[in-house]
N, C-alpha and C. Protein backbone atom coordinates (compact mmCIF):
# COMPACT_ATOMS: atom_id res chain seq x y z
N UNK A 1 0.84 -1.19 0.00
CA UNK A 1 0.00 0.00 0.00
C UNK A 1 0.88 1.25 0.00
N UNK A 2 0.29 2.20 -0.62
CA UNK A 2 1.34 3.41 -0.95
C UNK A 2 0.87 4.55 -0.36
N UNK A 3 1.69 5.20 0.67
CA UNK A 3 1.84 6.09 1.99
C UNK A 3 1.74 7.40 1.06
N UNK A 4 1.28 7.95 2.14
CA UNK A 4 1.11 10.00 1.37
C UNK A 4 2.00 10.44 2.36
N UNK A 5 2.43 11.31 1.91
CA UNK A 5 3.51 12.29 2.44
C UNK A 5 3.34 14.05 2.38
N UNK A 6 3.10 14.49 3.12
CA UNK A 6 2.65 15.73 2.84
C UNK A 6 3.96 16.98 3.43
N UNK A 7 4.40 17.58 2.39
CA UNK A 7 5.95 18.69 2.94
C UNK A 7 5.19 19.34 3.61
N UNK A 8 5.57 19.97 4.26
CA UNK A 8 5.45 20.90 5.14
C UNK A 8 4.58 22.30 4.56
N UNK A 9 4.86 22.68 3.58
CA UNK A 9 4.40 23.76 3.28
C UNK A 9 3.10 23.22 2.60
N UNK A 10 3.02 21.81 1.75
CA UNK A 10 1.67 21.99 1.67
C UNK A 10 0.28 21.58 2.94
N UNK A 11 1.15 20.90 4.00
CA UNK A 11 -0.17 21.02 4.94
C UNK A 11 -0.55 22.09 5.48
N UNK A 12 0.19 22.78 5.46
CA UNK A 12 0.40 23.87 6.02
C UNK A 12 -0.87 24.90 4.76
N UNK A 13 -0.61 24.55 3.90
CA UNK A 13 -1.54 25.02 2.71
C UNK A 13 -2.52 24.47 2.96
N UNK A 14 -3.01 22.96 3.12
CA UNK A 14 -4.21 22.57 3.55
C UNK A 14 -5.00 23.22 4.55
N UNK A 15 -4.40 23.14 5.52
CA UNK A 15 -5.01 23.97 7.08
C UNK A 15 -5.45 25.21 6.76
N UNK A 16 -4.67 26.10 6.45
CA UNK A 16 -4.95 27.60 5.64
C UNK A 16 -5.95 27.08 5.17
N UNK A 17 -6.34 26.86 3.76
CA UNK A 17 -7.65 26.61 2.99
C UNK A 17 -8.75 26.18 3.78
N UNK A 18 -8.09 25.08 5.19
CA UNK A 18 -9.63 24.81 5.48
C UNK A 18 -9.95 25.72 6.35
N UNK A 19 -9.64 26.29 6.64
CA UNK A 19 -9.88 27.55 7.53
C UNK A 19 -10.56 28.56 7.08
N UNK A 20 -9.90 28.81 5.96
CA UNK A 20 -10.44 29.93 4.69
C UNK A 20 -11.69 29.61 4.34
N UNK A 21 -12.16 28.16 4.13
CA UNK A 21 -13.30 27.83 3.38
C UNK A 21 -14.09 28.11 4.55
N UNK A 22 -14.14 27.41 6.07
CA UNK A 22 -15.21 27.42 7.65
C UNK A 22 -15.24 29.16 7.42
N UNK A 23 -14.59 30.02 7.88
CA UNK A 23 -14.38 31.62 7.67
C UNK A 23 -15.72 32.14 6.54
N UNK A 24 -15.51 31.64 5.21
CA UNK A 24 -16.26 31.97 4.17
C UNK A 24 -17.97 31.30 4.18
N UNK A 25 -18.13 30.16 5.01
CA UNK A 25 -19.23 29.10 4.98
C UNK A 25 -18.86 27.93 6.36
N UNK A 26 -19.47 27.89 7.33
CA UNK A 26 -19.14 27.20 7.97
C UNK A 26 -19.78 25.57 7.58
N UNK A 27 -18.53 24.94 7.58
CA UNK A 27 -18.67 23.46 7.27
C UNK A 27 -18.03 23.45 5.85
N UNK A 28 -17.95 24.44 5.48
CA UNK A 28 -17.17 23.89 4.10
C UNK A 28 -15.59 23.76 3.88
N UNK A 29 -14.96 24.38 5.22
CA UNK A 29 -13.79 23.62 5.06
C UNK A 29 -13.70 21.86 5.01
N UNK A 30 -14.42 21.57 6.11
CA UNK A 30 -14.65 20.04 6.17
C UNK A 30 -14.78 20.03 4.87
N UNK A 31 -15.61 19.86 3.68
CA UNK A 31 -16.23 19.62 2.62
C UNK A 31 -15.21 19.64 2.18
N UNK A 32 -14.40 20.68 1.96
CA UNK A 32 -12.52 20.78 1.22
C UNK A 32 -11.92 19.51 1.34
N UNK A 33 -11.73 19.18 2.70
CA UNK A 33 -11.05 18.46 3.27
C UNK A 33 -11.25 16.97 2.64
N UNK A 34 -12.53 16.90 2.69
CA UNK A 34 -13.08 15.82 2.75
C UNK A 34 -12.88 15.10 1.31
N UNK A 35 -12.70 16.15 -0.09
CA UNK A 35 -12.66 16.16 -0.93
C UNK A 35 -11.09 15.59 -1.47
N UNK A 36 -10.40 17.00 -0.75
CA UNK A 36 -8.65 17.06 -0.52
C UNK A 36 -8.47 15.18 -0.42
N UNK A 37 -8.95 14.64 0.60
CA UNK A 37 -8.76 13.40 1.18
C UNK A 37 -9.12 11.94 -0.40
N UNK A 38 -10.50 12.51 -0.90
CA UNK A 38 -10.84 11.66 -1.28
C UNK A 38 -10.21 11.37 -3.01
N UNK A 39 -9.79 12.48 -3.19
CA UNK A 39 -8.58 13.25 -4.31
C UNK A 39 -7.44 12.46 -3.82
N UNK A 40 -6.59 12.16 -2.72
CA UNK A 40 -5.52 11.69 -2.31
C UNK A 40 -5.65 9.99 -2.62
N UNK A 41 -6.73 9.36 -1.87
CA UNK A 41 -7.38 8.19 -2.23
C UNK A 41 -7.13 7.75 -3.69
N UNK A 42 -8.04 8.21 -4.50
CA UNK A 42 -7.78 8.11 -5.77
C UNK A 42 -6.13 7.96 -6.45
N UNK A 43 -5.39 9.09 -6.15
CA UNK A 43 -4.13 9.03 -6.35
C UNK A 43 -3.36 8.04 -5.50
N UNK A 44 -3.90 7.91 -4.76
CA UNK A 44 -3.00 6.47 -4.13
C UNK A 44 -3.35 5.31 -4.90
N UNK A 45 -4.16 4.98 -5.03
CA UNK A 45 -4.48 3.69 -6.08
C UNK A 45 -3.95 4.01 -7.35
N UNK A 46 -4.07 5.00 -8.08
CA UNK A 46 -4.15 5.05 -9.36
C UNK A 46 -3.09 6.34 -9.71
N UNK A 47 -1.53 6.10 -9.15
CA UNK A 47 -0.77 7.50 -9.12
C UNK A 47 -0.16 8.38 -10.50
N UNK A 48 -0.69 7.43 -11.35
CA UNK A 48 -0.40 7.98 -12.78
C UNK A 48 -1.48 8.77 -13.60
N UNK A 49 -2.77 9.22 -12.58
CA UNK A 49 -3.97 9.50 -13.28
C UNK A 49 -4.13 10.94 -13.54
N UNK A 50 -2.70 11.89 -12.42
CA UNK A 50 -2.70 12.83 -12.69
C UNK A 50 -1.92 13.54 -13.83
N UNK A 51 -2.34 14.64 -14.55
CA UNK A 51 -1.85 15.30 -15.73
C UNK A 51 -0.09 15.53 -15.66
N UNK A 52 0.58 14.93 -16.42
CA UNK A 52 1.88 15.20 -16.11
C UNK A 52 2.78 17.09 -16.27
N UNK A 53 3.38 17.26 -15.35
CA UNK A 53 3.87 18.34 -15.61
C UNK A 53 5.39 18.78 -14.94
N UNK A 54 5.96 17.66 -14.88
CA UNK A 54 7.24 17.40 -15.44
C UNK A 54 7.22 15.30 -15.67
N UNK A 55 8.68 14.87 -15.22
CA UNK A 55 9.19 14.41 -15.60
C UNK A 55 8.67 13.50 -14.24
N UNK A 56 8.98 13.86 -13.58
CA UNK A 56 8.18 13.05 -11.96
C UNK A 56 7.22 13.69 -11.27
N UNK A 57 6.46 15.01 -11.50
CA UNK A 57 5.42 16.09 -10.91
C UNK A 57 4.22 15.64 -11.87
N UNK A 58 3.28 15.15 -10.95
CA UNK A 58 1.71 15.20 -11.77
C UNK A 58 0.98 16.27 -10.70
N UNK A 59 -0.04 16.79 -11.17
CA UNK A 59 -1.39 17.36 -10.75
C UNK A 59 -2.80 16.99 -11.01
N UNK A 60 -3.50 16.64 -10.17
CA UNK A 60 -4.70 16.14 -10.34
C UNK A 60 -5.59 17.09 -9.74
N UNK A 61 -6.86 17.10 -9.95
CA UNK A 61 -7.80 18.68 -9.90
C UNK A 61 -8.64 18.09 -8.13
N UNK A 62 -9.16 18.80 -7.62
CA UNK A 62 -9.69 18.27 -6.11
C UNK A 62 -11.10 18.56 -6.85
N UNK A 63 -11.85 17.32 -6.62
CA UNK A 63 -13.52 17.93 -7.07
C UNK A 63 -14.25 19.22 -6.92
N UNK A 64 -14.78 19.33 -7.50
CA UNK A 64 -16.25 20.90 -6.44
C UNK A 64 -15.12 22.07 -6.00
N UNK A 65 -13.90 21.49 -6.39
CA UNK A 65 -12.97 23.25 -5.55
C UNK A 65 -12.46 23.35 -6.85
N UNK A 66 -11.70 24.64 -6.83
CA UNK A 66 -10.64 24.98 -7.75
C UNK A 66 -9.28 24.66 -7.53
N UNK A 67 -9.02 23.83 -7.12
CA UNK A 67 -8.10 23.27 -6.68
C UNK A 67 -7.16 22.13 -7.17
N UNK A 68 -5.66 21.94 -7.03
CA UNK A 68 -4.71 20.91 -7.83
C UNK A 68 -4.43 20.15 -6.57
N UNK A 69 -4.33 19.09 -6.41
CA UNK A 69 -2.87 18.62 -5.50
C UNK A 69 -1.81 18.27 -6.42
N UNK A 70 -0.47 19.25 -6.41
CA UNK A 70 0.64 18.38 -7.09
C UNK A 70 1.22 17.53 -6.74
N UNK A 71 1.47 16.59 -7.12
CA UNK A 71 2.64 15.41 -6.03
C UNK A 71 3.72 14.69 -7.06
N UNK A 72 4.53 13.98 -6.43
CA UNK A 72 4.89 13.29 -6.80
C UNK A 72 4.73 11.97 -6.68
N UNK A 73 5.37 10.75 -7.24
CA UNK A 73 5.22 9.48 -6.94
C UNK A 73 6.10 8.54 -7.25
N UNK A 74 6.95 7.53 -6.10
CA UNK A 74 7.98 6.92 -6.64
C UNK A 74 7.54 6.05 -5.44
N UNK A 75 7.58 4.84 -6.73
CA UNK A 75 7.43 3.50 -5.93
C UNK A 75 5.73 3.15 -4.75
N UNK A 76 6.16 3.15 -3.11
CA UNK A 76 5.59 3.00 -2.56
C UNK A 76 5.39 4.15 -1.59
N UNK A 77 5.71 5.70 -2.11
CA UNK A 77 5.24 6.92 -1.72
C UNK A 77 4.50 7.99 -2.60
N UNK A 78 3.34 8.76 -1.88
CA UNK A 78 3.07 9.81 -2.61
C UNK A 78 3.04 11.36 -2.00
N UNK A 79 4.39 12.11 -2.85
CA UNK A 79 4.70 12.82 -1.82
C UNK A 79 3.90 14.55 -2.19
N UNK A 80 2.86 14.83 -1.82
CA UNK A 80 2.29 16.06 -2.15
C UNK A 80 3.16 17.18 -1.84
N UNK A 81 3.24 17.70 -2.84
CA UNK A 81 4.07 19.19 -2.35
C UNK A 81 3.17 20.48 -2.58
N UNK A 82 2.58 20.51 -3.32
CA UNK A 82 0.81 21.29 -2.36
C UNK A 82 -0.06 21.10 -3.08
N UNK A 83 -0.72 22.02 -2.24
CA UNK A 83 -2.54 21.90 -2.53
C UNK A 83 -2.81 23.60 -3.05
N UNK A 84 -2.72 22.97 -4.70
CA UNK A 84 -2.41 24.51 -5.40
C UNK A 84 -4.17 25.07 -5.67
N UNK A 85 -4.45 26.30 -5.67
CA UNK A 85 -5.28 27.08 -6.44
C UNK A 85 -4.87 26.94 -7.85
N UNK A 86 -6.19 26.89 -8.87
CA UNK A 86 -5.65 26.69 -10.27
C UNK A 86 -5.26 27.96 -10.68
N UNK A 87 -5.32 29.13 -9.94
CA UNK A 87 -4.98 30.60 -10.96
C UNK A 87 -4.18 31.46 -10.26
N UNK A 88 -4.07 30.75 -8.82
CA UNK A 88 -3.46 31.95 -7.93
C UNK A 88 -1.73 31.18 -8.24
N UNK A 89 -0.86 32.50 -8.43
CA UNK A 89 0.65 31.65 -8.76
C UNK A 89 0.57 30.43 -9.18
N UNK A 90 0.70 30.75 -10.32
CA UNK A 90 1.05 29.24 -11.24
C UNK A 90 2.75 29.03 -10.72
N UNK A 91 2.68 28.03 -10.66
CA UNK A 91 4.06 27.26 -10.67
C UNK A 91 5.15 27.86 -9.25
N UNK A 92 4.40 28.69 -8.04
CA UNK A 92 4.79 28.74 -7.37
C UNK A 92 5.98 27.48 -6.43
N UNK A 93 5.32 26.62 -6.59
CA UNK A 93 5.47 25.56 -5.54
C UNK A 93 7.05 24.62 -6.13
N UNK A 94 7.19 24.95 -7.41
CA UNK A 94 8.73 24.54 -8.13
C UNK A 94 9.99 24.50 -7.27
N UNK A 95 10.08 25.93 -6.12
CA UNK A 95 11.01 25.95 -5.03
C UNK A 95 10.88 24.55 -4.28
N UNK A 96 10.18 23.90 -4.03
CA UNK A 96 9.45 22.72 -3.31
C UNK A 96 10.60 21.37 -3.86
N UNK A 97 10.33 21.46 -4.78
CA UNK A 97 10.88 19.93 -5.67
C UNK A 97 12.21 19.44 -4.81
N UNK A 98 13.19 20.21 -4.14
CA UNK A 98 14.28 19.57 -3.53
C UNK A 98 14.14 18.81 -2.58
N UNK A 99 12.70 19.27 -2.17
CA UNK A 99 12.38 19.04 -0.75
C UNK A 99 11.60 17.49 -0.67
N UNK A 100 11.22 17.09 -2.14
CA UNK A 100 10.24 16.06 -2.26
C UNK A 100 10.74 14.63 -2.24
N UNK A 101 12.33 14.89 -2.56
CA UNK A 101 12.98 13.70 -2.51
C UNK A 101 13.55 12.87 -1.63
């Protein structure tokens, strides 16, 4: 079975968002979350399903949000390096990649 790994900066991105979403609608961070989670699921079974955008970096979209998780995947880890907005800083999270290995 293949383990998730989350850097630092993107849980840290998670928490933010779900916070952001309860703040904006209460209960819809949960709903994020819940989504975030079930988005991770998927990519654990099936880690090649996300859109490639490099060479070892996929992104897959989080349902009902506007939202990416990028990760990576080698072997029997999947290591998220965040939980991107699709429009806010593109390609921010590139500083990240040293950190994923």
């Amino acid at each position: 079975m293949r383990q998730v790994r989350f850097l630092e900066p993107a849980e840290a991105e998670l928490e933010e968002n779900v916070t952001y979403f309860d703040l904006q609608l209460p209960g819809l961070g949960e709903r994020f979350d819940k989504q975030v989670e079930a988005t991770l699921a998927l990519i654990t079974d099936h880690p090649e399903i996300g859109s490639p955008l490099t060479k070892r970096i996929r992104k897959f979209r989080v349902r009902k949000f506007r939202y990416n998780i990028i990760y990576a995947f080698d072997g029997d880890e999947i290591v998220v390096i965040a939980v991107a907005h699709h429009k806010k800083r593109p390609g921010y999270w590139r500083g990240r990649l040293k950190r994923s290995r």
